[in-house]
Protein backbone atom coordinates (compact mmCIF):
# COMPACT_ATOMS: atom_id res chain seq x y z
CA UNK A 1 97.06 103.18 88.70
CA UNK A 2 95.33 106.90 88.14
CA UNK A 3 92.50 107.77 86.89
CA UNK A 4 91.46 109.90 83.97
CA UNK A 5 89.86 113.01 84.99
CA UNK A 6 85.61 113.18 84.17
CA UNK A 7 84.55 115.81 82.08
CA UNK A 8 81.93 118.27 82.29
CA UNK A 9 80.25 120.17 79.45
CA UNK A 10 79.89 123.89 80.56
CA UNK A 11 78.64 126.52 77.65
CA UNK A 12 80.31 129.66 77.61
CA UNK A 13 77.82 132.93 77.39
CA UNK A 14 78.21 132.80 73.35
CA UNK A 15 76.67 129.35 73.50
CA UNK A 16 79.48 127.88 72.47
CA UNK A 17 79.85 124.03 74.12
CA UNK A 18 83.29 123.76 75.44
CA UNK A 19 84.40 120.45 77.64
CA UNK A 20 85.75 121.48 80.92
CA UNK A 21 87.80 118.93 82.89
CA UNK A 22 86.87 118.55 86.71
CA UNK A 23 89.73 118.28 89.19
CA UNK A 24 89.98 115.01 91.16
CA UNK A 25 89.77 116.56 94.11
CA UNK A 26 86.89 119.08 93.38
CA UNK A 27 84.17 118.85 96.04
CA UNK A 28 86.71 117.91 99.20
CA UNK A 29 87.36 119.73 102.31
CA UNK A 30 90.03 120.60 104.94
CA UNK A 31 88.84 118.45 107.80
CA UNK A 32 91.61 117.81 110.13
CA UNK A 33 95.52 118.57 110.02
CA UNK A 34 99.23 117.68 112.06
CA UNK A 35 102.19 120.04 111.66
CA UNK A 36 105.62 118.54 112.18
CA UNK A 37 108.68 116.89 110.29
CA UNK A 38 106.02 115.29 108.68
CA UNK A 39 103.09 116.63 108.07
CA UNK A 40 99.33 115.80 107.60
CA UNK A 41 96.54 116.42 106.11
CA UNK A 42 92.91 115.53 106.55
CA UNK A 43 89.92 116.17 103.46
CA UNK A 44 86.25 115.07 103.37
CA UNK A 45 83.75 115.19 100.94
CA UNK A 46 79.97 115.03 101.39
CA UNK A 47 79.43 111.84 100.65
CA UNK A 48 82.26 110.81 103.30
CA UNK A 49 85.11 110.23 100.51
CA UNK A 50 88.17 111.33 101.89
CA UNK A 51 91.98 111.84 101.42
CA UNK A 52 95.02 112.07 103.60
CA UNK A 53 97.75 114.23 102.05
CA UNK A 54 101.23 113.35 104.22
CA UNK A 55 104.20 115.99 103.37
CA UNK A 56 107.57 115.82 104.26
CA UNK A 57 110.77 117.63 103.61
CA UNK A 58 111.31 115.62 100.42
CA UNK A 59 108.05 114.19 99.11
CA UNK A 60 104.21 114.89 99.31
CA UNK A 61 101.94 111.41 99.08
CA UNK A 62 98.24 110.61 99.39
CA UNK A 63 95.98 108.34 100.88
CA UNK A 64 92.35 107.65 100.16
CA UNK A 65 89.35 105.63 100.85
CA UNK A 66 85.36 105.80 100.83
CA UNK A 67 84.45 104.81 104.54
CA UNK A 68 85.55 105.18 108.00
CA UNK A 69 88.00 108.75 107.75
CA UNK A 70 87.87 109.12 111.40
CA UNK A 71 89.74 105.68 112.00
CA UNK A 72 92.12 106.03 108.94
CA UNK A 73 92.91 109.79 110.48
CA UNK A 74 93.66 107.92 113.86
CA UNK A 75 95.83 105.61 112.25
CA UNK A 76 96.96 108.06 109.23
CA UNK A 77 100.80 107.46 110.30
CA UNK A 78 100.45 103.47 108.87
CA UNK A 79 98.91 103.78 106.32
CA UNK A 80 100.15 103.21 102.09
CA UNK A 81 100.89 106.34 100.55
CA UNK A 82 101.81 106.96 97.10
CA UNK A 83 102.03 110.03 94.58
CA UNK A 84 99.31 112.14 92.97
CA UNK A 85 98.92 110.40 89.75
CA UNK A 86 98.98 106.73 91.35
CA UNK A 87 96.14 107.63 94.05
CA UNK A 88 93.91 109.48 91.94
């Protein structure tokens, strides 16, 4: 199931409040990738939050988890992936 996005109140240089919503994947970076038929990947964050994005000719899925990226990128070609909305 996804999640709903969190938002952040930002004031615009009138002082006017408006509610900005952050992207689920705000914060992340590239950390690793594999080129081929199918391709992945790799994104950290600094609190060691990470996602695997696997594309292929015909769909583009996601993985993600809070601990242990470097074994999940070793063994990125098992595990679940499911779309956008479902993972985040």
């Amino acid at each position: 199931m996804g999640r709903i996005a969190s938002k952040i109140r930002v004031t615009d240089t009138d002082g006017t409040v408006v509610d900005h919503f952050a992207r689920p994947l705000d914060g992340y970076e590239a950390a690793d990738n594999e080129i081929g038929d199918t391709s992945y990947y790799g994104y950290l964050d600094k609190d060691g939050n990470w996602y695997i994005m696997k594309r292929t000719s015909t769909a583009v899925t996601y993985a993600k988890g809070i601990t242990a990226y470097s074994t999940n990128w070793t063994n990125r070609a098992s595990l679940s992936y499911d779309y956008f909305d479902q993972v985040f």
